[in-house]
C-alpha atoms as a PDB file:
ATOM      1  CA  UNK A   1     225.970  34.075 -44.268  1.00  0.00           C
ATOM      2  CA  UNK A   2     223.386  33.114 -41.920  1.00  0.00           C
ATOM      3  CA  UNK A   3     224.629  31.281 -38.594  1.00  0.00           C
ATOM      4  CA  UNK A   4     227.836  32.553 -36.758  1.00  0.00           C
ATOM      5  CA  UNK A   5     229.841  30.567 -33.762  1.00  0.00           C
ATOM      6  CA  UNK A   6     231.127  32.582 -31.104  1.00  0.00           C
ATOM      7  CA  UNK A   7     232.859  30.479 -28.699  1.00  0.00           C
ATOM      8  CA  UNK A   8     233.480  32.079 -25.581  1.00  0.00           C
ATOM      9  CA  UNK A   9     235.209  31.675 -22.078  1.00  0.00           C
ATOM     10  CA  UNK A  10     233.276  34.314 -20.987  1.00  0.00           C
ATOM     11  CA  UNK A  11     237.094  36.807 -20.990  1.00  0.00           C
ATOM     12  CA  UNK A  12     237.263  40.248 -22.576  1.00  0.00           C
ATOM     13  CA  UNK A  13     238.993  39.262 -25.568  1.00  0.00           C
ATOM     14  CA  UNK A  14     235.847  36.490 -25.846  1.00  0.00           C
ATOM     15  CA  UNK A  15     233.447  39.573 -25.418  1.00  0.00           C
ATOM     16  CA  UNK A  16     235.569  41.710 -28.318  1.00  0.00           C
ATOM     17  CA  UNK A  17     234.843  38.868 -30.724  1.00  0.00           C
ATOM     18  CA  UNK A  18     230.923  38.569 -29.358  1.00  0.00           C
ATOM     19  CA  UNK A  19     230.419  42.519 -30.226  1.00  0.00           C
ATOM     20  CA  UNK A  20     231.636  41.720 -33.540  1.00  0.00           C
ATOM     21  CA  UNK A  21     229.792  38.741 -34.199  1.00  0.00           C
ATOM     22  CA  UNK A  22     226.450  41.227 -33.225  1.00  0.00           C
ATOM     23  CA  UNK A  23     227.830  43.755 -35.489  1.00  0.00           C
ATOM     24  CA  UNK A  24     227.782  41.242 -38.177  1.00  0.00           C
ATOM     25  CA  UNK A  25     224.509  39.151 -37.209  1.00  0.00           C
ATOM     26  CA  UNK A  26     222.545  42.883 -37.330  1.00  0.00           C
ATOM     27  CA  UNK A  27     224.262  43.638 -40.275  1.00  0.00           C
ATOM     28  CA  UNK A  28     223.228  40.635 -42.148  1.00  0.00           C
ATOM     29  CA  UNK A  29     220.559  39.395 -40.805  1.00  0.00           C
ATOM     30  CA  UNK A  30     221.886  36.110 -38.957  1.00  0.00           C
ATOM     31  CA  UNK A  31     221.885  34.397 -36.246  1.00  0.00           C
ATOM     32  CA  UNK A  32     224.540  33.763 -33.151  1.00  0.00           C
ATOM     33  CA  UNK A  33     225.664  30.409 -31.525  1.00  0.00           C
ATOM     34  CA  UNK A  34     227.406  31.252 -28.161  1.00  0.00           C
ATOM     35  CA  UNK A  35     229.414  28.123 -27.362  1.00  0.00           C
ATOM     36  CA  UNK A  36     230.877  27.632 -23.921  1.00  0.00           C
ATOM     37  CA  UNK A  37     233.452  24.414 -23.488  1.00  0.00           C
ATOM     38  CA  UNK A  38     233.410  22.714 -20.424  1.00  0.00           C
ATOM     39  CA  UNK A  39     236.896  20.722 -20.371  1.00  0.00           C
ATOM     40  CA  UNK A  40     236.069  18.375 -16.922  1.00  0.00           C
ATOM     41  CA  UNK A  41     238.189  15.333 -16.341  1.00  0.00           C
ATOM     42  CA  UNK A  42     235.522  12.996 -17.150  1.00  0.00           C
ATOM     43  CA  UNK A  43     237.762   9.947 -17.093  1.00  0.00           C
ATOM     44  CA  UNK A  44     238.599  10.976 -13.658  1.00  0.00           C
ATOM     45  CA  UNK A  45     235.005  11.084 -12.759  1.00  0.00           C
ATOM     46  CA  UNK A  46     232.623   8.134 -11.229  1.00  0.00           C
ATOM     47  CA  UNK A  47     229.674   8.601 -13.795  1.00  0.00           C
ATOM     48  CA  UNK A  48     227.818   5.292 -12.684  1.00  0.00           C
ATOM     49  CA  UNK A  49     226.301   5.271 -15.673  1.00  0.00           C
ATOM     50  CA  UNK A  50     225.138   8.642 -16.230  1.00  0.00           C
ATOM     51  CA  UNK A  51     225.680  11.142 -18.997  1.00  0.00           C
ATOM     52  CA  UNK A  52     228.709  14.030 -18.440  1.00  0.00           C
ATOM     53  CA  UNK A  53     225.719  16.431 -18.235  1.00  0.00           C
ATOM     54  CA  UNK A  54     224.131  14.352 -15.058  1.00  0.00           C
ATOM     55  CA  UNK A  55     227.546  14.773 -13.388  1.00  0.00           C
ATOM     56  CA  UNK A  56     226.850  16.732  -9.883  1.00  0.00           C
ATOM     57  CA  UNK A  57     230.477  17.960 -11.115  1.00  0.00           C
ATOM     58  CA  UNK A  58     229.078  19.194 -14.527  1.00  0.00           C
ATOM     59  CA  UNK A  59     225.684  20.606 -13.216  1.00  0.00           C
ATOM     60  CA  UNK A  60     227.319  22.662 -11.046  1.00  0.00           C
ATOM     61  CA  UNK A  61     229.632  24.227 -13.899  1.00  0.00           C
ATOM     62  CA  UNK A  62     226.434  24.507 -15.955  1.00  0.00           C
ATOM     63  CA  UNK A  63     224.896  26.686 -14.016  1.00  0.00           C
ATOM     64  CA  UNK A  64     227.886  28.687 -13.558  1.00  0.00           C
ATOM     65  CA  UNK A  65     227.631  29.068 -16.924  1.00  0.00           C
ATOM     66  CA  UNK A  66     224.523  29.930 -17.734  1.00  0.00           C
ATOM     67  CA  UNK A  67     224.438  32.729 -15.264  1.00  0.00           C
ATOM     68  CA  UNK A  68     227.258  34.301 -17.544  1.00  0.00           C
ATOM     69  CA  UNK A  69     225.202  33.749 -20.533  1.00  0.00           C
ATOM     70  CA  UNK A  70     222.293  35.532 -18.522  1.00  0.00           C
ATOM     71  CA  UNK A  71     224.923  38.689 -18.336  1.00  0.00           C
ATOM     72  CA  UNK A  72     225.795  38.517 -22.303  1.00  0.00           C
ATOM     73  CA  UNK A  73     221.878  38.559 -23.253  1.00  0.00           C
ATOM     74  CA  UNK A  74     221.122  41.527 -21.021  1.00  0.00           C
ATOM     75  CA  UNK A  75     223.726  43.815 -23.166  1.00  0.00           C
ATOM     76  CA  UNK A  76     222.001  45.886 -25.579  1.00  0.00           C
ATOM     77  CA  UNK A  77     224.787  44.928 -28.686  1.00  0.00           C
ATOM     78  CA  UNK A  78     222.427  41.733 -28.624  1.00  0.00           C
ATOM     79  CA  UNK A  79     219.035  43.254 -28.768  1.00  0.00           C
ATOM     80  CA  UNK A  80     217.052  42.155 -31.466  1.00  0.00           C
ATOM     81  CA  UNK A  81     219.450  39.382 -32.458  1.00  0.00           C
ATOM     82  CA  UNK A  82     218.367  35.455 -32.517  1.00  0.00           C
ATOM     83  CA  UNK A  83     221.177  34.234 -30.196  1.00  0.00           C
ATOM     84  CA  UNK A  84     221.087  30.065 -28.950  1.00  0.00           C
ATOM     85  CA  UNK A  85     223.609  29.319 -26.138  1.00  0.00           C
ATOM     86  CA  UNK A  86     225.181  25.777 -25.829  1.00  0.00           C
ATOM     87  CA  UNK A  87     227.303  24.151 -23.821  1.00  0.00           C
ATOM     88  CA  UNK A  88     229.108  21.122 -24.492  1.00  0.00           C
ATOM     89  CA  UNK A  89     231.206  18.883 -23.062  1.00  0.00           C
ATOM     90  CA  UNK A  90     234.427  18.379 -25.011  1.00  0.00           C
ATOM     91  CA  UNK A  91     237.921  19.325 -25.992  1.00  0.00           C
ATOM     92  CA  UNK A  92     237.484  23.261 -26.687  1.00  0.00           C
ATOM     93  CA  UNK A  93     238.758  22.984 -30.324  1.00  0.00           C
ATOM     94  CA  UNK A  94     236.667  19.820 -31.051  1.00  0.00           C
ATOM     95  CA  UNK A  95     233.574  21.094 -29.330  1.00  0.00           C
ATOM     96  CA  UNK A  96     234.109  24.091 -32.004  1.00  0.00           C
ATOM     97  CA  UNK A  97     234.336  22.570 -34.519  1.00  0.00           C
ATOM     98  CA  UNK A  98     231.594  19.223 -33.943  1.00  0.00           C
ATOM     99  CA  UNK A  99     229.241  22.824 -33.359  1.00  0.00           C
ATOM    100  CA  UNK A 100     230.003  23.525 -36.951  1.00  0.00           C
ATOM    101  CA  UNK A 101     229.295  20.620 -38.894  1.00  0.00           C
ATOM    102  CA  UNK A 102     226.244  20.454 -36.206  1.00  0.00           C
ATOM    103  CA  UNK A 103     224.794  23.296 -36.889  1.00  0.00           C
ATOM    104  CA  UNK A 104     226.048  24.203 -40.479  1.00  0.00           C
ATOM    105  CA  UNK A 105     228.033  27.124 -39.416  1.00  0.00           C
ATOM    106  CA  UNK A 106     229.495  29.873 -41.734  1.00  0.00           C
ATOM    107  CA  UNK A 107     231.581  31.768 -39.960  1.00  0.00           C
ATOM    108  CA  UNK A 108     233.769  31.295 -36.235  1.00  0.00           C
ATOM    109  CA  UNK A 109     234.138  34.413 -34.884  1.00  0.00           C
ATOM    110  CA  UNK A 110     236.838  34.269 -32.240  1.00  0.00           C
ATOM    111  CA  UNK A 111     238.672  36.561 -29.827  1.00  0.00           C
ATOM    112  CA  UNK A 112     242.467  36.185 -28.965  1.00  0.00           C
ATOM    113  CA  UNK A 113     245.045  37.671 -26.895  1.00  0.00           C
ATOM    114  CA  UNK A 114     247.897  36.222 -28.860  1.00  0.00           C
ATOM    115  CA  UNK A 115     250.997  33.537 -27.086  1.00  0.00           C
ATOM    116  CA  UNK A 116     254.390  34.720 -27.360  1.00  0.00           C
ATOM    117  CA  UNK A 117     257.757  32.660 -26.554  1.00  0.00           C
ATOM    118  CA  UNK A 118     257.915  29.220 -25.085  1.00  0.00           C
ATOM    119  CA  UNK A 119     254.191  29.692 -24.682  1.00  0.00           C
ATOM    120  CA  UNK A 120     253.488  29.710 -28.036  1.00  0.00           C
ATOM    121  CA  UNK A 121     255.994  26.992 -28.979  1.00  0.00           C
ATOM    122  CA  UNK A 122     255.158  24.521 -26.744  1.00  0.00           C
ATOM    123  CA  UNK A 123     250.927  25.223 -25.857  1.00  0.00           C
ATOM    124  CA  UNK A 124     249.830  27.184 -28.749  1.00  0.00           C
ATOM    125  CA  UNK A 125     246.095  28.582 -28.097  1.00  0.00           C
ATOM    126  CA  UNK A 126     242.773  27.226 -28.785  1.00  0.00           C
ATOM    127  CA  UNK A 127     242.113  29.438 -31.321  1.00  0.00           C
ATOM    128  CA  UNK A 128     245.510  28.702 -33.172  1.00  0.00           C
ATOM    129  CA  UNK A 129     244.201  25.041 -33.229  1.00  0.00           C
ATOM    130  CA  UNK A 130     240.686  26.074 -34.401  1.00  0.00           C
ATOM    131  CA  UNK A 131     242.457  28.177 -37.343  1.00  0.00           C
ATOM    132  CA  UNK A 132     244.873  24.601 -38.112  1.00  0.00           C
ATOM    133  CA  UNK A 133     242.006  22.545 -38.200  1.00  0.00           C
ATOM    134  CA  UNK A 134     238.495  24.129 -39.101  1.00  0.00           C
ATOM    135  CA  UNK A 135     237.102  23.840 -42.778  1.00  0.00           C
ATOM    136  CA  UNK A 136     234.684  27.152 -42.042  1.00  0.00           C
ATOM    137  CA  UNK A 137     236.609  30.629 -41.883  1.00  0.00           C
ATOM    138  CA  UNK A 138     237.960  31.455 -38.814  1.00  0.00           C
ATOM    139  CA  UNK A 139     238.007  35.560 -37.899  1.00  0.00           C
ATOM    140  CA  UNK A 140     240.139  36.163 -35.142  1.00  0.00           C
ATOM    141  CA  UNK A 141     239.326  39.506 -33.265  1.00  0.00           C
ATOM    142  CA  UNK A 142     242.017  41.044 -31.071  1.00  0.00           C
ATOM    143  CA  UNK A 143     240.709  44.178 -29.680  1.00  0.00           C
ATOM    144  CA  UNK A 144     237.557  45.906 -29.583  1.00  0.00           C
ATOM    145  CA  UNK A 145     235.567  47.323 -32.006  1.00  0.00           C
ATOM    146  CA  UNK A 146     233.137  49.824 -32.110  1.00  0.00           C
ATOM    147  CA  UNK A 147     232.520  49.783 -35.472  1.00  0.00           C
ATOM    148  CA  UNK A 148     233.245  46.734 -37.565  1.00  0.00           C
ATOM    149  CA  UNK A 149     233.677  47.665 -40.918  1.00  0.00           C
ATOM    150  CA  UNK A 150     235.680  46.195 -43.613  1.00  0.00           C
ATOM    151  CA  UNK A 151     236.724  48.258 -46.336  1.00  0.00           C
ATOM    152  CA  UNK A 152     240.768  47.223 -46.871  1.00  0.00           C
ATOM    153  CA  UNK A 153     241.381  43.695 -47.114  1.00  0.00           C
ATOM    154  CA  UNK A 154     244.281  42.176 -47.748  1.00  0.00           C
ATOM    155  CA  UNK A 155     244.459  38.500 -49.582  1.00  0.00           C
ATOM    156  CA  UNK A 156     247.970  37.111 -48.835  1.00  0.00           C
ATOM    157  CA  UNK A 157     249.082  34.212 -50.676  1.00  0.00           C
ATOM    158  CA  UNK A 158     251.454  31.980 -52.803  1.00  0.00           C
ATOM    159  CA  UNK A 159     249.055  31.982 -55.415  1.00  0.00           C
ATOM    160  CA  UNK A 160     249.037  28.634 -55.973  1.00  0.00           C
ATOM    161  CA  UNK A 161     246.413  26.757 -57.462  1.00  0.00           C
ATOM    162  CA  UNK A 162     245.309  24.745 -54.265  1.00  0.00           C
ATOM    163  CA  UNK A 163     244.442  28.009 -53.282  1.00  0.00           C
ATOM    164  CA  UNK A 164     242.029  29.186 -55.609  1.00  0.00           C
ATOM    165  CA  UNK A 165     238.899  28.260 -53.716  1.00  0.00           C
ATOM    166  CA  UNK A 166     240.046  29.946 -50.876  1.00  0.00           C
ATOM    167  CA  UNK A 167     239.906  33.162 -53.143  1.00  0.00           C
ATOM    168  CA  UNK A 168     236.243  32.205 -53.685  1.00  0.00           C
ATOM    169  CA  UNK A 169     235.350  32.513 -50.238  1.00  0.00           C
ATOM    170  CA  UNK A 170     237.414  35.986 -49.653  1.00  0.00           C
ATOM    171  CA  UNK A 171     235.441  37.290 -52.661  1.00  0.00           C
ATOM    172  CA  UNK A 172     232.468  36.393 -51.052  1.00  0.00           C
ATOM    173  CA  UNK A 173     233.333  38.266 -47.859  1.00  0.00           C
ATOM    174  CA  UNK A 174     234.897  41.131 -50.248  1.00  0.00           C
ATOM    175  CA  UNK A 175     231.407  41.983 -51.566  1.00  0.00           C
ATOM    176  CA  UNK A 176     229.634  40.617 -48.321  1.00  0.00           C
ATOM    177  CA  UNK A 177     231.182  44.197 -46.934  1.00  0.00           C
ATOM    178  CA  UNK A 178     231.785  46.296 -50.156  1.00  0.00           C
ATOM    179  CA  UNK A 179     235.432  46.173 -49.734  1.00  0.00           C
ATOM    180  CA  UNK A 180     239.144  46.319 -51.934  1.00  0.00           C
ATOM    181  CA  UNK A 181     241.286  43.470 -51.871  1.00  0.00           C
ATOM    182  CA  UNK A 182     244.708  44.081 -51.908  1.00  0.00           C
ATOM    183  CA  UNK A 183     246.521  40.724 -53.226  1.00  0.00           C
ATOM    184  CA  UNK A 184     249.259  40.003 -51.793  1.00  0.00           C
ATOM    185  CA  UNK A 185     252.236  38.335 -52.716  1.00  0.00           C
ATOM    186  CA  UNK A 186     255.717  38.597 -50.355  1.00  0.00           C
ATOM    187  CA  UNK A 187     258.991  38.174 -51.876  1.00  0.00           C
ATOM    188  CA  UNK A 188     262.016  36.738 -49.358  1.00  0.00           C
ATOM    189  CA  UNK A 189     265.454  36.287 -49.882  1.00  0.00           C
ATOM    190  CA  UNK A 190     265.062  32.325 -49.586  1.00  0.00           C
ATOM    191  CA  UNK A 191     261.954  32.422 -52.050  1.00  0.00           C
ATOM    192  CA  UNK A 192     262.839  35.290 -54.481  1.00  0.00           C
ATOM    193  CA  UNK A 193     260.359  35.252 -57.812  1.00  0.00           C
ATOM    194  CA  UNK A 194     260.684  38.528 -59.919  1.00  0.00           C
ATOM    195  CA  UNK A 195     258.223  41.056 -59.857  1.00  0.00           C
ATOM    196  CA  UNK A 196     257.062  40.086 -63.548  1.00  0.00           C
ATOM    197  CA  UNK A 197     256.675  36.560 -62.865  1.00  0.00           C
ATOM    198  CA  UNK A 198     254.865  37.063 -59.444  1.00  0.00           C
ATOM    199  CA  UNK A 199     252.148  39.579 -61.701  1.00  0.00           C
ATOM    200  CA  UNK A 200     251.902  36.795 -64.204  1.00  0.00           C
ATOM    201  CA  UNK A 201     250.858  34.020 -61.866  1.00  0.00           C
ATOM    202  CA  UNK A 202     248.592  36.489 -59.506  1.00  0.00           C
ATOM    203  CA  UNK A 203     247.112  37.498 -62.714  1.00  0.00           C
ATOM    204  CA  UNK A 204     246.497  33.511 -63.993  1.00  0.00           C
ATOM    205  CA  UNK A 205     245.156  33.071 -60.401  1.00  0.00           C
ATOM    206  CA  UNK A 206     242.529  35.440 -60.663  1.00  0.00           C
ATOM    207  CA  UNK A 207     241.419  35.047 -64.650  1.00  0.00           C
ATOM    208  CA  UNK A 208     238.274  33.368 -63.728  1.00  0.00           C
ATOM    209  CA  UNK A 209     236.601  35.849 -61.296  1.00  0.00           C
ATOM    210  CA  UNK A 210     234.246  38.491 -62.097  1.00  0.00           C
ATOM    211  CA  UNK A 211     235.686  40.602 -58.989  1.00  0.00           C
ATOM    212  CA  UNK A 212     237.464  43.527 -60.004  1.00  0.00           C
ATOM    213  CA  UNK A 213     237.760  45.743 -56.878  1.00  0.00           C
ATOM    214  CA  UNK A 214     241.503  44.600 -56.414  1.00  0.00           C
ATOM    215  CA  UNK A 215     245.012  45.323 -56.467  1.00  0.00           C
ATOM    216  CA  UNK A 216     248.063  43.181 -57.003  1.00  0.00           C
ATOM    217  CA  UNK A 217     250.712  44.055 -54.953  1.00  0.00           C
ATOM    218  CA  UNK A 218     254.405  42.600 -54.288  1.00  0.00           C
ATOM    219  CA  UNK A 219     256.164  43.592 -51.429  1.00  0.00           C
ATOM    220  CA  UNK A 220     259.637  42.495 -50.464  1.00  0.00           C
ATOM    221  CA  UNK A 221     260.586  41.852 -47.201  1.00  0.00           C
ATOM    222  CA  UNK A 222     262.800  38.956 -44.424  1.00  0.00           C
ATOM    223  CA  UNK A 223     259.823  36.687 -43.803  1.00  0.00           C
ATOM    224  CA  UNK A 224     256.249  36.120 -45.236  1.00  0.00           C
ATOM    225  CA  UNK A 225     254.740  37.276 -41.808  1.00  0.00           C
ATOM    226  CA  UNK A 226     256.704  40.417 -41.614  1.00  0.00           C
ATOM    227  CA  UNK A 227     255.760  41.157 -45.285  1.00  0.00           C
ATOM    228  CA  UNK A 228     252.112  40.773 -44.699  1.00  0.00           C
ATOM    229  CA  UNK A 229     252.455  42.596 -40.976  1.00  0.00           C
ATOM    230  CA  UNK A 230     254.012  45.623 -42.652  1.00  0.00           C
ATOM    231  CA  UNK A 231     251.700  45.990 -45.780  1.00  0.00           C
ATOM    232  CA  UNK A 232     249.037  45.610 -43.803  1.00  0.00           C
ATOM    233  CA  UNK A 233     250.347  48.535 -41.884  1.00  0.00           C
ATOM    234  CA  UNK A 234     251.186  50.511 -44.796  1.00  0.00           C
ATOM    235  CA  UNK A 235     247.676  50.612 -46.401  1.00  0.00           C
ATOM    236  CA  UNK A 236     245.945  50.430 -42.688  1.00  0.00           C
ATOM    237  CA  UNK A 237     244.533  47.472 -43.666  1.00  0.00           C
ATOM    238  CA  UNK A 238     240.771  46.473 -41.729  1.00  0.00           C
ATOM    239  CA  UNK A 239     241.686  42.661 -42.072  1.00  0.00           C
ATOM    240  CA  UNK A 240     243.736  40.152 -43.111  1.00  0.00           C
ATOM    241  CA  UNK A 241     243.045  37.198 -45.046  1.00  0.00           C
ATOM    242  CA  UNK A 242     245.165  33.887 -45.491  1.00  0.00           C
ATOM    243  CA  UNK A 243     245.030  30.275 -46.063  1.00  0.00           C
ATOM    244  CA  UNK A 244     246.110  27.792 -44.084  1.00  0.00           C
ATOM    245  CA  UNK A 245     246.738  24.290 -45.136  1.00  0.00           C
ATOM    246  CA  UNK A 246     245.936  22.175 -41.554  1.00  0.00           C
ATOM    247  CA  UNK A 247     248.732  20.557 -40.937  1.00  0.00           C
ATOM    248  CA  UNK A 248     249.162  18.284 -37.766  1.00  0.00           C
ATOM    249  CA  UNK A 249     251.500  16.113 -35.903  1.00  0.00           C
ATOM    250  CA  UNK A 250     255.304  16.784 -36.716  1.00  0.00           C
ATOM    251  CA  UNK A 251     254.668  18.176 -40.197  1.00  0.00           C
ATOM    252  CA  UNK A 252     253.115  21.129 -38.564  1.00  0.00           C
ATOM    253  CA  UNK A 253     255.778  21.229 -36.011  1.00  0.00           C
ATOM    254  CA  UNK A 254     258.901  21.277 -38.915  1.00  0.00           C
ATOM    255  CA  UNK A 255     256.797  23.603 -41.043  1.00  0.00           C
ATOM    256  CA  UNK A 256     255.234  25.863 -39.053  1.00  0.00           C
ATOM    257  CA  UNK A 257     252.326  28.050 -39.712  1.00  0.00           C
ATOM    258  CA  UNK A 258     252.100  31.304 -41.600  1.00  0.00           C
ATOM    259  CA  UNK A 259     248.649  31.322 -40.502  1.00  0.00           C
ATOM    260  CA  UNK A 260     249.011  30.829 -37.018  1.00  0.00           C
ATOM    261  CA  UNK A 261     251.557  33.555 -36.502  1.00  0.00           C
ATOM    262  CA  UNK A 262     249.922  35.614 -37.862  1.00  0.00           C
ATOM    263  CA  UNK A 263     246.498  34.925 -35.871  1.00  0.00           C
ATOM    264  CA  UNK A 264     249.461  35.646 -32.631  1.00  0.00           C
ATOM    265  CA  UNK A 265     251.164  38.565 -33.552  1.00  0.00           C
ATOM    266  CA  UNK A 266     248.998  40.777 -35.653  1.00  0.00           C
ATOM    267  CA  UNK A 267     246.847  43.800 -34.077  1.00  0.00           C
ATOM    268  CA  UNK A 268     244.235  43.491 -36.764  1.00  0.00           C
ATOM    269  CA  UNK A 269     241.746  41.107 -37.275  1.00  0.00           C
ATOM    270  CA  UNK A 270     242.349  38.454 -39.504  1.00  0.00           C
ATOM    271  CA  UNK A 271     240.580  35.796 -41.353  1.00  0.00           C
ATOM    272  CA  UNK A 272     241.724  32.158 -42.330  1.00  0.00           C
ATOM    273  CA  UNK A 273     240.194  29.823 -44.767  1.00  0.00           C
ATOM    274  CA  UNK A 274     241.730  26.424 -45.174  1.00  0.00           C
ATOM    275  CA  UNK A 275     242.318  25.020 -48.329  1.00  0.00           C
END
């Protein structure tokens, strides 16, 4: 792990997830991207030729900007830390994700303050897009952290075989931080598999790795999200893991995402990986 994305708005919940991204950069060694979006109605705009960034509109806003960046450097969580701030002009989500592939980035570190109701429903957040979308693993910090440590981590999943390589990359992050992973499989009443069967298949899904600082666990409960919400909070879990298949369009509004409920509701951290 050696570049991590920030993206920030320049909020508190944006600052939680820039702490933890210095935690982690100290910790390992790598560097920070600070990404801030600027989302102006180009279209709208008279550019006469010019480039968004010429815009007396967009120069103005940049400077805004970079006086806020000024603020971030000046905090002592970034001492000693390479840190590069960008701004870009773009849809937030695709801004994030065009830094990515850009810059070959290996890990989005994000804050949220969750969506709830018709909020959720109909606008969703950016970061819920980022986590539907984004091939690099997406961490989603809600609160604060004084000390980011990862010790309990649970691995929820079907335990499929399209999922394997996302176990790769939790196992990765497992040792990364010295930690347990708790697999996870939850049991509803509209997809019941017996406690035998479920062992069976978590054990075929994990024949080929090496790791062996795990659990397997099956816990029963209404809904997948609950079930992962509650073990979570049995075992005081430090993060939660899951993978998220990136659907769009109407097959991500009939189906819904585990993934990106969980990113809204949960107090923990949690970490996606798309399959």
């Amino acid at each position: 792990m050696k570049k991590l994305l920030v993206p920030t708005d320049f909020s508190t919940e944006a600052e939680n997830a820039v702490k933890v991204a210095a935690q982690l950069a100290k910790k390992h060694n790598c560097e920070l991207i600070l990404l801030h979006m600027l989302e102006l109605p180009l279209n709208q705009l008279s550019t006469g030729g010019d480039t968004p960034a010429d815009l007396p509109e967009a120069v103005f806003f940049m400077k805004l900007a970079h006086k806020e960046f000024e603020k971030i450097l000046d905090k002592d969580y970034l001492k000693d830390i390479t840190v590069h701030e960008a701004v870009d002009f773009n849809e937030i989500s695709k801004g994030i994700l065009e830094t990515c592939k850009n810059h070959d980035v290996d890990l989005i570190v994000m804050g949220s303050h969750g969506a709830e109701g018709l909020k959720e429903l109909f606008i969703g957040s950016t970061t819920e897009k980022v986590v539907r979308t984004s091939n690099t693993p997406v961490l989603v910090i809600k609160n604060e952290h004084d000390n980011f440590d990862i010790k309990e981590f649970v691995f929820a999943s079907d335990f499929k075989n399209d999922n394997k390589e996302t176990y790769v990359q939790a196992v990765k992050l497992a040792n990364l931080f010295e930690a347990k992973i708790h697999l996870l499989n939850v049991n509803t009443p509209s997809n019941f598999t017996t406690t035998a069967a479920s062992k069976v298949r978590m054990r075929d899904f994990i024949a080929n790795s090496t790791f062996d600082n795990y659990t397997i666990n099956i816990y029963n409960d209404e809904t997948i999200e609950k079930g992962i919400l509650n073990f979570s909070r049995i075992i005081d879990a430090d993060l939660i893991g899951i993978s998220t298949h990136g659907r769009q369009g109407i097959a991500h509004f009939l189906n819904g995402s585990i993934s990106e409920d969980l990113v809204n509701h949960a107090k923990r951290p949690v970490i996606t990986f798309k399959i």
